[in-house]
PDB file of N, CA and C in Angstrom:
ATOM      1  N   UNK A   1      20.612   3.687 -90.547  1.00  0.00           N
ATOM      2  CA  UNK A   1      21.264   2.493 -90.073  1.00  0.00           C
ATOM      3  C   UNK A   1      22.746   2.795 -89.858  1.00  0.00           C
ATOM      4  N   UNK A   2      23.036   2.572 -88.545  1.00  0.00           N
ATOM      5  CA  UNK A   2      24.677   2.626 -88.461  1.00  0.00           C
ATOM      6  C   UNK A   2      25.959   1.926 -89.249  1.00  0.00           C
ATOM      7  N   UNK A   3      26.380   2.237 -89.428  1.00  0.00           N
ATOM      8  CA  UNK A   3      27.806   1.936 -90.282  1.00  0.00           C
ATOM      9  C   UNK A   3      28.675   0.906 -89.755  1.00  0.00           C
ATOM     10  N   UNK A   4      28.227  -0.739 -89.948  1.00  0.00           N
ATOM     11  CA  UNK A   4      28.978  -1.366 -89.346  1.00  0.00           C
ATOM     12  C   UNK A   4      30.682  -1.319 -89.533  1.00  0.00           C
ATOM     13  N   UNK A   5      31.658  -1.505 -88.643  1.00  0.00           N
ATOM     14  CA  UNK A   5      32.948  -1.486 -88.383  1.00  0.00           C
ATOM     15  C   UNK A   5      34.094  -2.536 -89.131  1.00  0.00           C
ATOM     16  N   UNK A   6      32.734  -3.315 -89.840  1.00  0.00           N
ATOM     17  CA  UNK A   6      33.447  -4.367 -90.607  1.00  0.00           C
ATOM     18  C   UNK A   6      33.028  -4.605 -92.259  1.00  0.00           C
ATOM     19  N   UNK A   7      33.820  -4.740 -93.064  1.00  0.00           N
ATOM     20  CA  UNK A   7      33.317  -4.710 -94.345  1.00  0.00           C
ATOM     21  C   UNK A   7      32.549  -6.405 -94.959  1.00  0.00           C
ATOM     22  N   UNK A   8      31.920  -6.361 -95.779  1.00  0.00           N
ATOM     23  CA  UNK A   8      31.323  -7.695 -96.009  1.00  0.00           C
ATOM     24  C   UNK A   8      32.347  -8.505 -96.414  1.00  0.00           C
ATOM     25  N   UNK A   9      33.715  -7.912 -96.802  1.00  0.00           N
ATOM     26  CA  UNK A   9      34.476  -9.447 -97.078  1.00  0.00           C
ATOM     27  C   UNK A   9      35.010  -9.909 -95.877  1.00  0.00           C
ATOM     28  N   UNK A  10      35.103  -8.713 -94.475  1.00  0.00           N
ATOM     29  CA  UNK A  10      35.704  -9.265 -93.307  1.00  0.00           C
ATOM     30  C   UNK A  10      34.897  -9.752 -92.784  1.00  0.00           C
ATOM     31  N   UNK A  11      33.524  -9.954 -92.646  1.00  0.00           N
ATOM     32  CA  UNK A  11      32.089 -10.412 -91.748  1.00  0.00           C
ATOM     33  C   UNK A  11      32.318 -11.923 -92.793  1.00  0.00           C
ATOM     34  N   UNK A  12      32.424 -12.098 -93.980  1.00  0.00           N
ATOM     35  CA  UNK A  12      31.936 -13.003 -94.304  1.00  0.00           C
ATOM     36  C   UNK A  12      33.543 -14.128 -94.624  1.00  0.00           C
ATOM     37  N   UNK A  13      34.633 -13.298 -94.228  1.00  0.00           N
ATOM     38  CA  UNK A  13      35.906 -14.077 -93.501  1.00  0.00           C
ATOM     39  C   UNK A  13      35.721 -14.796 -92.400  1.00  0.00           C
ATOM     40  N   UNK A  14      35.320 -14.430 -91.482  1.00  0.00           N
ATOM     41  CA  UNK A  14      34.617 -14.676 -89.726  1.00  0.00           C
ATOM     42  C   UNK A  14      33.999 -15.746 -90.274  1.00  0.00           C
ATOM     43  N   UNK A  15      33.085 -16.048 -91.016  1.00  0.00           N
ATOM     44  CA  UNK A  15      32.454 -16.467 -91.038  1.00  0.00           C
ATOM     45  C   UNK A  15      32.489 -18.101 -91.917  1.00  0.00           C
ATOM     46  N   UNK A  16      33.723 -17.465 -92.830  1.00  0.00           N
ATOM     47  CA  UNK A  16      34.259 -18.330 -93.107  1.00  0.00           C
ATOM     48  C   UNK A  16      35.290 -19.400 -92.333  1.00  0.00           C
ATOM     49  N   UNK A  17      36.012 -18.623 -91.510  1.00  0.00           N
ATOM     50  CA  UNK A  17      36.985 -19.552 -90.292  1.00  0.00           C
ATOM     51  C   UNK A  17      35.647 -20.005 -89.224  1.00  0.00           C
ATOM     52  N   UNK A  18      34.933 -19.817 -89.188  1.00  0.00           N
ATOM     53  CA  UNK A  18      33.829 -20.833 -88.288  1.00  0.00           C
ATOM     54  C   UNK A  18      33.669 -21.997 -88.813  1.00  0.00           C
ATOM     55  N   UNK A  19      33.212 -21.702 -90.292  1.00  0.00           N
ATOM     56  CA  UNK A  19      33.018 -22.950 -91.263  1.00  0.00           C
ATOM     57  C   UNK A  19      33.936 -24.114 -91.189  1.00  0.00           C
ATOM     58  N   UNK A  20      35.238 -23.264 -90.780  1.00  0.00           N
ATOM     59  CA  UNK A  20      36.594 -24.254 -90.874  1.00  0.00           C
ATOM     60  C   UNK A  20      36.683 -24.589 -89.792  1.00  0.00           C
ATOM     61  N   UNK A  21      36.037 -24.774 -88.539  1.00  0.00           N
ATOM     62  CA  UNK A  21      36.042 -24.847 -87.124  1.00  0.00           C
ATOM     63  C   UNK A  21      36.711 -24.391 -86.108  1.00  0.00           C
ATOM     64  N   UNK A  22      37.004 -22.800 -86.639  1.00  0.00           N
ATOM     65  CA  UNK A  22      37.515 -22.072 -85.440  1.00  0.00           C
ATOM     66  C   UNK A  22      35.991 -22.090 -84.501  1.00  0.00           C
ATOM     67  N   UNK A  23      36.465 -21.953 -83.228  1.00  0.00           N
ATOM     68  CA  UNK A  23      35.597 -21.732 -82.268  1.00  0.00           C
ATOM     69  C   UNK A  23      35.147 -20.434 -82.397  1.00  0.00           C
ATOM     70  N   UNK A  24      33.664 -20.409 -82.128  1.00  0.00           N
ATOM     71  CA  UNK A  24      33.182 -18.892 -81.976  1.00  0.00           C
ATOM     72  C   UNK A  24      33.501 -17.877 -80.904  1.00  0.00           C
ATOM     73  N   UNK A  25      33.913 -18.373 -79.855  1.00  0.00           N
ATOM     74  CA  UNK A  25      34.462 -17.560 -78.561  1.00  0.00           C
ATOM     75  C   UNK A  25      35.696 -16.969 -79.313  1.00  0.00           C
ATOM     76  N   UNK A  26      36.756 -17.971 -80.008  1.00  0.00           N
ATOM     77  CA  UNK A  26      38.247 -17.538 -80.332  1.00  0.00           C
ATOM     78  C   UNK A  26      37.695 -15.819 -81.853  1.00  0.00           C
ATOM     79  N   UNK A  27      36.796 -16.482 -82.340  1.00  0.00           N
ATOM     80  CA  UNK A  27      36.812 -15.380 -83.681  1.00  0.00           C
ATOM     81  C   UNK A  27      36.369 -14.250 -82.719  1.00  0.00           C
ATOM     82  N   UNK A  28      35.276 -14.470 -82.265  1.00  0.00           N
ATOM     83  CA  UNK A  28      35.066 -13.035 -81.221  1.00  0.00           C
ATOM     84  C   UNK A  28      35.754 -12.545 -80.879  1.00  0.00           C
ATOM     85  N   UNK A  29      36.660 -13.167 -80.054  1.00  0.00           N
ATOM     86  CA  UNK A  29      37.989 -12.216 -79.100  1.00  0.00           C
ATOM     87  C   UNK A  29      38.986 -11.514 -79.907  1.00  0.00           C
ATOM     88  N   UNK A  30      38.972 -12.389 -81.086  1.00  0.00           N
ATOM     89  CA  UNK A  30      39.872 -12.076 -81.921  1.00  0.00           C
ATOM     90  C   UNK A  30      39.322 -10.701 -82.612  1.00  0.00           C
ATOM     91  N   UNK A  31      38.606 -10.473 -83.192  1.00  0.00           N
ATOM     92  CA  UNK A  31      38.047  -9.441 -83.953  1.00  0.00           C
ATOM     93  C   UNK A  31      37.245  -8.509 -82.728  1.00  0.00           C
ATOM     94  N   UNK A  32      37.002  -8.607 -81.920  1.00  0.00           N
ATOM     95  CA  UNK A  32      36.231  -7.814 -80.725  1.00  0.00           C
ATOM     96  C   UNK A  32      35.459  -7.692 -80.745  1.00  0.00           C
ATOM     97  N   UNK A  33      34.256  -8.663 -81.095  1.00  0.00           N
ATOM     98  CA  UNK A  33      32.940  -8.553 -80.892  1.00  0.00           C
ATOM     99  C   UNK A  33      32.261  -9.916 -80.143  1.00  0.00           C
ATOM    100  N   UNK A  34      30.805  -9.205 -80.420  1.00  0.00           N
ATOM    101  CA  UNK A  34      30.846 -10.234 -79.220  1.00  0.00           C
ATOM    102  C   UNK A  34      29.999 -11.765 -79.999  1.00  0.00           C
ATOM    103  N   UNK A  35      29.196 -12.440 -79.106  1.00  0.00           N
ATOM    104  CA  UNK A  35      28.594 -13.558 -79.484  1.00  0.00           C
ATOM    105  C   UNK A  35      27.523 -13.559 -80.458  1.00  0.00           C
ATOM    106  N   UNK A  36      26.980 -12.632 -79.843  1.00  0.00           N
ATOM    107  CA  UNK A  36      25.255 -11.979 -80.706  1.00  0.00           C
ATOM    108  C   UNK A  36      25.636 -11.346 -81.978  1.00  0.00           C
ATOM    109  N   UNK A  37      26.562 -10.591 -81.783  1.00  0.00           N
ATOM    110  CA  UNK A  37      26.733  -9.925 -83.162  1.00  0.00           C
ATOM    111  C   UNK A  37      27.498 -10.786 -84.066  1.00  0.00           C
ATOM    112  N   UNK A  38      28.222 -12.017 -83.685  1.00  0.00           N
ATOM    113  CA  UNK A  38      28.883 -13.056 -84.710  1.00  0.00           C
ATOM    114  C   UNK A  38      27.653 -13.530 -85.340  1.00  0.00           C
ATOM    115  N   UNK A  39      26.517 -14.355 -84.046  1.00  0.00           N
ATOM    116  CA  UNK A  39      25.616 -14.869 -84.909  1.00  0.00           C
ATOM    117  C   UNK A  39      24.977 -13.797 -85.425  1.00  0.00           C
ATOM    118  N   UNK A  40      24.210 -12.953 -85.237  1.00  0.00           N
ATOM    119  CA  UNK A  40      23.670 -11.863 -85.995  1.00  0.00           C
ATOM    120  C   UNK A  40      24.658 -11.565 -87.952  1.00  0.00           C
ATOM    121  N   UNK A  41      25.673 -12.008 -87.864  1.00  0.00           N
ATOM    122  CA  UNK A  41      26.385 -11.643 -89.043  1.00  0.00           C
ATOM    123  C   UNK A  41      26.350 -12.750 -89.461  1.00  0.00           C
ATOM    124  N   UNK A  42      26.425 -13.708 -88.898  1.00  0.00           N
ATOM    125  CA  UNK A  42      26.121 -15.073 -89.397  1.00  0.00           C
ATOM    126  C   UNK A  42      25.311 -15.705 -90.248  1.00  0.00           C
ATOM    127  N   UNK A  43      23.750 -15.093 -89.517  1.00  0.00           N
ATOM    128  CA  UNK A  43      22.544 -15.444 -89.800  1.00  0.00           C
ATOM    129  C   UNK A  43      21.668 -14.498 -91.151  1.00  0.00           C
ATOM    130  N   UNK A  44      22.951 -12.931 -91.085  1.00  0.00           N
ATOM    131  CA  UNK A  44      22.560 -12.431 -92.321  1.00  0.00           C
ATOM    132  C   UNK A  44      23.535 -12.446 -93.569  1.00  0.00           C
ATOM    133  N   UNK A  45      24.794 -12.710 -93.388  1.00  0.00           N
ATOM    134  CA  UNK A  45      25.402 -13.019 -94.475  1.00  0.00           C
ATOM    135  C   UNK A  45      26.134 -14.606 -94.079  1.00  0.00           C
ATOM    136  N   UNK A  46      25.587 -15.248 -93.920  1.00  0.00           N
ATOM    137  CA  UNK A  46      25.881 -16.900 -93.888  1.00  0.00           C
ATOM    138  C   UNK A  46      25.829 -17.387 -95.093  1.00  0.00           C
ATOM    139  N   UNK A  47      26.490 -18.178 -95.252  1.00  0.00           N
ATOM    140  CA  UNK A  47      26.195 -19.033 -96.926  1.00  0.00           C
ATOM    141  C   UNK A  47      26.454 -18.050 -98.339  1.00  0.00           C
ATOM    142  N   UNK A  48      26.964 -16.681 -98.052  1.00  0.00           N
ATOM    143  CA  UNK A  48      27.162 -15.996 -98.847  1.00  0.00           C
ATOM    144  C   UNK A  48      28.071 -15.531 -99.087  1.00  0.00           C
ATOM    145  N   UNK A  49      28.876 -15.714-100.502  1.00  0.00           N
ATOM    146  CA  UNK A  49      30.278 -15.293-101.042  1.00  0.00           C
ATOM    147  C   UNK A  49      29.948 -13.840-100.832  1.00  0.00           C
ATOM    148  N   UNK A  50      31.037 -13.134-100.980  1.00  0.00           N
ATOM    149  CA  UNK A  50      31.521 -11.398-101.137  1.00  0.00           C
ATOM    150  C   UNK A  50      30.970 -10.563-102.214  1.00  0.00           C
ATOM    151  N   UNK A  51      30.850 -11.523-103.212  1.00  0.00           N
ATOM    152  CA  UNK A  51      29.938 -10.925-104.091  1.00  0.00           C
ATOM    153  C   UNK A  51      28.432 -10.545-103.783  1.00  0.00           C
ATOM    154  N   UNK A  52      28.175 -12.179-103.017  1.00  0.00           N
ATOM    155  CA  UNK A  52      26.690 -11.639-102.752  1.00  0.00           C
ATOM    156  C   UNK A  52      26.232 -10.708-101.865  1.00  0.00           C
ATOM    157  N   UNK A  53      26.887 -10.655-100.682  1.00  0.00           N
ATOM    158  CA  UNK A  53      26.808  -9.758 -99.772  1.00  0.00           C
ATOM    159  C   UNK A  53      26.870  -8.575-100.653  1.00  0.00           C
ATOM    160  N   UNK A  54      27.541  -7.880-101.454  1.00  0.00           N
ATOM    161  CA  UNK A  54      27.949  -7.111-101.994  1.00  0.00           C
ATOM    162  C   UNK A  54      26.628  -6.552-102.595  1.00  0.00           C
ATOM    163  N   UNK A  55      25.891  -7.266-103.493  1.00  0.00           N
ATOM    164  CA  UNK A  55      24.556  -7.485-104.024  1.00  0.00           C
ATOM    165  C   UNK A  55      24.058  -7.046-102.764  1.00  0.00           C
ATOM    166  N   UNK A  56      23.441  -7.942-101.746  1.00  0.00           N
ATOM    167  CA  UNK A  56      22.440  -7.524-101.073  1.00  0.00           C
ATOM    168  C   UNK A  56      22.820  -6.087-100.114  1.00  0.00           C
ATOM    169  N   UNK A  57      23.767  -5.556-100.116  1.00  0.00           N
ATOM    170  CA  UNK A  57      24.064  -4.364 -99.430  1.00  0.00           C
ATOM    171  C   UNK A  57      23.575  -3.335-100.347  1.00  0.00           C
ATOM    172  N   UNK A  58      23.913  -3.635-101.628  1.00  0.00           N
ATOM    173  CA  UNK A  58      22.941  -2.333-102.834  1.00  0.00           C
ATOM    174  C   UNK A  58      21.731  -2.993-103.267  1.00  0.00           C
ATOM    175  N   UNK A  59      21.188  -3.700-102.748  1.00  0.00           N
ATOM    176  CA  UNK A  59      19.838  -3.837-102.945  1.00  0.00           C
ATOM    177  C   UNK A  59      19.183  -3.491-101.879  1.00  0.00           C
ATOM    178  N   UNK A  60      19.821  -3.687-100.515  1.00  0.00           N
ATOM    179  CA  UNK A  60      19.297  -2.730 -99.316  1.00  0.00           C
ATOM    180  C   UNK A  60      19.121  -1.256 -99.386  1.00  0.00           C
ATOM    181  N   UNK A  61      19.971  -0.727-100.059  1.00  0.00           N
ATOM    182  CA  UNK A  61      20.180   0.764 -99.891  1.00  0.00           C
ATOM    183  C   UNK A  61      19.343   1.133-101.107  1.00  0.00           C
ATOM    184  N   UNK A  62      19.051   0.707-102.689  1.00  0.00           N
ATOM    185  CA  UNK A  62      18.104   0.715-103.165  1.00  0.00           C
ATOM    186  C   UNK A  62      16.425   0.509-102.758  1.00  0.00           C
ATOM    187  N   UNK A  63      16.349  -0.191-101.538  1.00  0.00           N
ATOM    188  CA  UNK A  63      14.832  -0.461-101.045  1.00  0.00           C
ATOM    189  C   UNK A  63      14.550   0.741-100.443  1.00  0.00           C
ATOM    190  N   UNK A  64      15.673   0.812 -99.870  1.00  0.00           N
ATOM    191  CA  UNK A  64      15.891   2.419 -98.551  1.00  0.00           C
ATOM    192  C   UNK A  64      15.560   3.218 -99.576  1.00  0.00           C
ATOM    193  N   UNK A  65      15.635   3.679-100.696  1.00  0.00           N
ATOM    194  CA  UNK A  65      15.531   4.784-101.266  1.00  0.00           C
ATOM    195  C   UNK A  65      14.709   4.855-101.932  1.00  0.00           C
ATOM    196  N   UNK A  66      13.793   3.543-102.366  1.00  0.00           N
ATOM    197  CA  UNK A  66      12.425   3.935-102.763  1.00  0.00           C
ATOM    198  C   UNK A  66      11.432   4.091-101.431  1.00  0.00           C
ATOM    199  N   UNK A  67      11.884   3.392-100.476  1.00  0.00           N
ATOM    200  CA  UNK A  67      10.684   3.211 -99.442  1.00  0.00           C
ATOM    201  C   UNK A  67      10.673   5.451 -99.421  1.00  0.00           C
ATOM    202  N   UNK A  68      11.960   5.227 -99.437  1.00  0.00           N
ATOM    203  CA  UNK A  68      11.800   7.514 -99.099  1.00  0.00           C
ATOM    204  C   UNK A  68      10.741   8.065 -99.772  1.00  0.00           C
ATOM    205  N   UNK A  69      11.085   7.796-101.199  1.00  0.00           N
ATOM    206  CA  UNK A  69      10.385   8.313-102.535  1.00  0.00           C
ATOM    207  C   UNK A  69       9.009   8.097-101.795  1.00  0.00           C
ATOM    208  N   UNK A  70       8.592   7.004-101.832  1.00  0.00           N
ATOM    209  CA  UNK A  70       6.789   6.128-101.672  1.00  0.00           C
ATOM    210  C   UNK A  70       6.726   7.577-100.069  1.00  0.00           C
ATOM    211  N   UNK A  71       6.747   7.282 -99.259  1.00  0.00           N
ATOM    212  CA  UNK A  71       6.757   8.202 -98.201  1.00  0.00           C
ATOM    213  C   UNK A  71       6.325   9.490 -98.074  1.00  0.00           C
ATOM    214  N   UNK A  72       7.561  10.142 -99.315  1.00  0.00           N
ATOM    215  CA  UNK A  72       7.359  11.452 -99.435  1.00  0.00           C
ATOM    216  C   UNK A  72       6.457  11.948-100.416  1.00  0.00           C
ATOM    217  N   UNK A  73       5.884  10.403-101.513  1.00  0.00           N
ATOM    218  CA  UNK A  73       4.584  11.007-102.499  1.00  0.00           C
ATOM    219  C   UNK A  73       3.420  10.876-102.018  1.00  0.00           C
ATOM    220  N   UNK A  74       3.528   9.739-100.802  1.00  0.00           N
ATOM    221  CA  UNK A  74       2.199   9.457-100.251  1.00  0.00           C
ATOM    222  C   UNK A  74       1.511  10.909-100.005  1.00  0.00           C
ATOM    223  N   UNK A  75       1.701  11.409 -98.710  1.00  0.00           N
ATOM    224  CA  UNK A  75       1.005  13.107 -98.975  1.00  0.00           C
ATOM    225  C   UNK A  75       0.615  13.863 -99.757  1.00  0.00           C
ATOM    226  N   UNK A  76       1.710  13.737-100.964  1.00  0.00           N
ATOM    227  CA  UNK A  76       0.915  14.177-102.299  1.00  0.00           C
ATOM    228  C   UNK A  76      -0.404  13.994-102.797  1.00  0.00           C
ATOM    229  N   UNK A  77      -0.065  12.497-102.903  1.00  0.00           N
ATOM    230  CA  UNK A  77      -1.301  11.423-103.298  1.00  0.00           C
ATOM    231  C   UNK A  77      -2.502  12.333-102.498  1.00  0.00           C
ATOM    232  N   UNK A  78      -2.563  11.833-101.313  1.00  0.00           N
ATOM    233  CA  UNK A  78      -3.697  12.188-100.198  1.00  0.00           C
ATOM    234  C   UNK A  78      -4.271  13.705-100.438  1.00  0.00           C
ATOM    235  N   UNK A  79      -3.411  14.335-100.669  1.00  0.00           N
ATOM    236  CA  UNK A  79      -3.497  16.050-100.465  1.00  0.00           C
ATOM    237  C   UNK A  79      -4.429  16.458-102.278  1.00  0.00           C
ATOM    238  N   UNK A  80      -4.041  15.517-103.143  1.00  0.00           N
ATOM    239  CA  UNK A  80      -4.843  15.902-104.691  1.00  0.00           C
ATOM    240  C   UNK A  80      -5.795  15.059-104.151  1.00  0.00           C
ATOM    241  N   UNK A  81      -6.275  13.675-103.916  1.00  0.00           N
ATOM    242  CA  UNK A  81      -7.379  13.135-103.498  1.00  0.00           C
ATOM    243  C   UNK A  81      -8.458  14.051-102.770  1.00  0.00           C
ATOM    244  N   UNK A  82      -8.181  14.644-101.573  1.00  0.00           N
ATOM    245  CA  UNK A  82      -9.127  15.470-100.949  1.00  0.00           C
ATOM    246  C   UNK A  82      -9.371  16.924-101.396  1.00  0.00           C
ATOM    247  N   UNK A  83      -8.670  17.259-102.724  1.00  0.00           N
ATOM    248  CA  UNK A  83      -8.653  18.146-103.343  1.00  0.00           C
ATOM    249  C   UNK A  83      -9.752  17.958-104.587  1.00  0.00           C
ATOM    250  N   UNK A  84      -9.606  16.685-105.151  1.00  0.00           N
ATOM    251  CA  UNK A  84     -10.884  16.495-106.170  1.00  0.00           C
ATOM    252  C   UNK A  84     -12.142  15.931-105.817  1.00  0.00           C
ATOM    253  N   UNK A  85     -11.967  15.568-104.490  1.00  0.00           N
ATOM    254  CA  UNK A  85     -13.468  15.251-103.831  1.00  0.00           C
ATOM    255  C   UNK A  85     -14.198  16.398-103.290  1.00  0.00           C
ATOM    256  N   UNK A  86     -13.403  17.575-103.180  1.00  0.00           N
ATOM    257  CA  UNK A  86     -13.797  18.944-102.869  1.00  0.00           C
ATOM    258  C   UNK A  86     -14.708  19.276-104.016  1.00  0.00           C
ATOM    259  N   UNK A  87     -13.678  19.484-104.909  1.00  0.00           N
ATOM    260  CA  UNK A  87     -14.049  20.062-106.282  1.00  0.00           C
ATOM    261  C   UNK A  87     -15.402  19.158-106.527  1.00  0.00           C
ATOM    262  N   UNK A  88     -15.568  17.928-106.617  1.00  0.00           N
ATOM    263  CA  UNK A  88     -16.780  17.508-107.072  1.00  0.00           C
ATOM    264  C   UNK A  88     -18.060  17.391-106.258  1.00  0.00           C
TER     265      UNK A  88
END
């Protein structure tokens, strides 16, 4: 996953001056992005203090790193399975 350009307390700043009724065209221009990616940041860290974002960014990268683990034992798994159905 690419390395977004903005940190979760600045995505969830943006996000905070919307709340306060800056216009979404003005935060865009202002920060240089565009519409999709405001709501896109919106819709995943909306309603969420800095802390939480914070949380769900190492709980992302924790999922990422078991989904690896599960991945790379699966073959294992498979490879002793057709190994003791041999044997028996």
């Amino acid at each position: 996953m690419r390395k977004s350009r903005f940190s979760q307390e600045q995505i969830t700043g943006m996000i905070r001056e919307h709340d306060d009724g800056v216009k979404t065209a003005e935060i865009c221009r202002k920060h240089g992005i565009s519409d999709a990616t405001f709501y896109k940041y919106e819709a995943r860290f909306g309603g969420m203090t800095v802390s939480d974002a914070q949380r769900l960014r190492t709980l992302e990268a924790e999922n990422a790193k078991l989904k690896r683990l599960l991945a790379e034992s699966l073959p294992d798994n498979a490879a002793l399975k057709d190994l003791a159905t041999k044997n028996f």
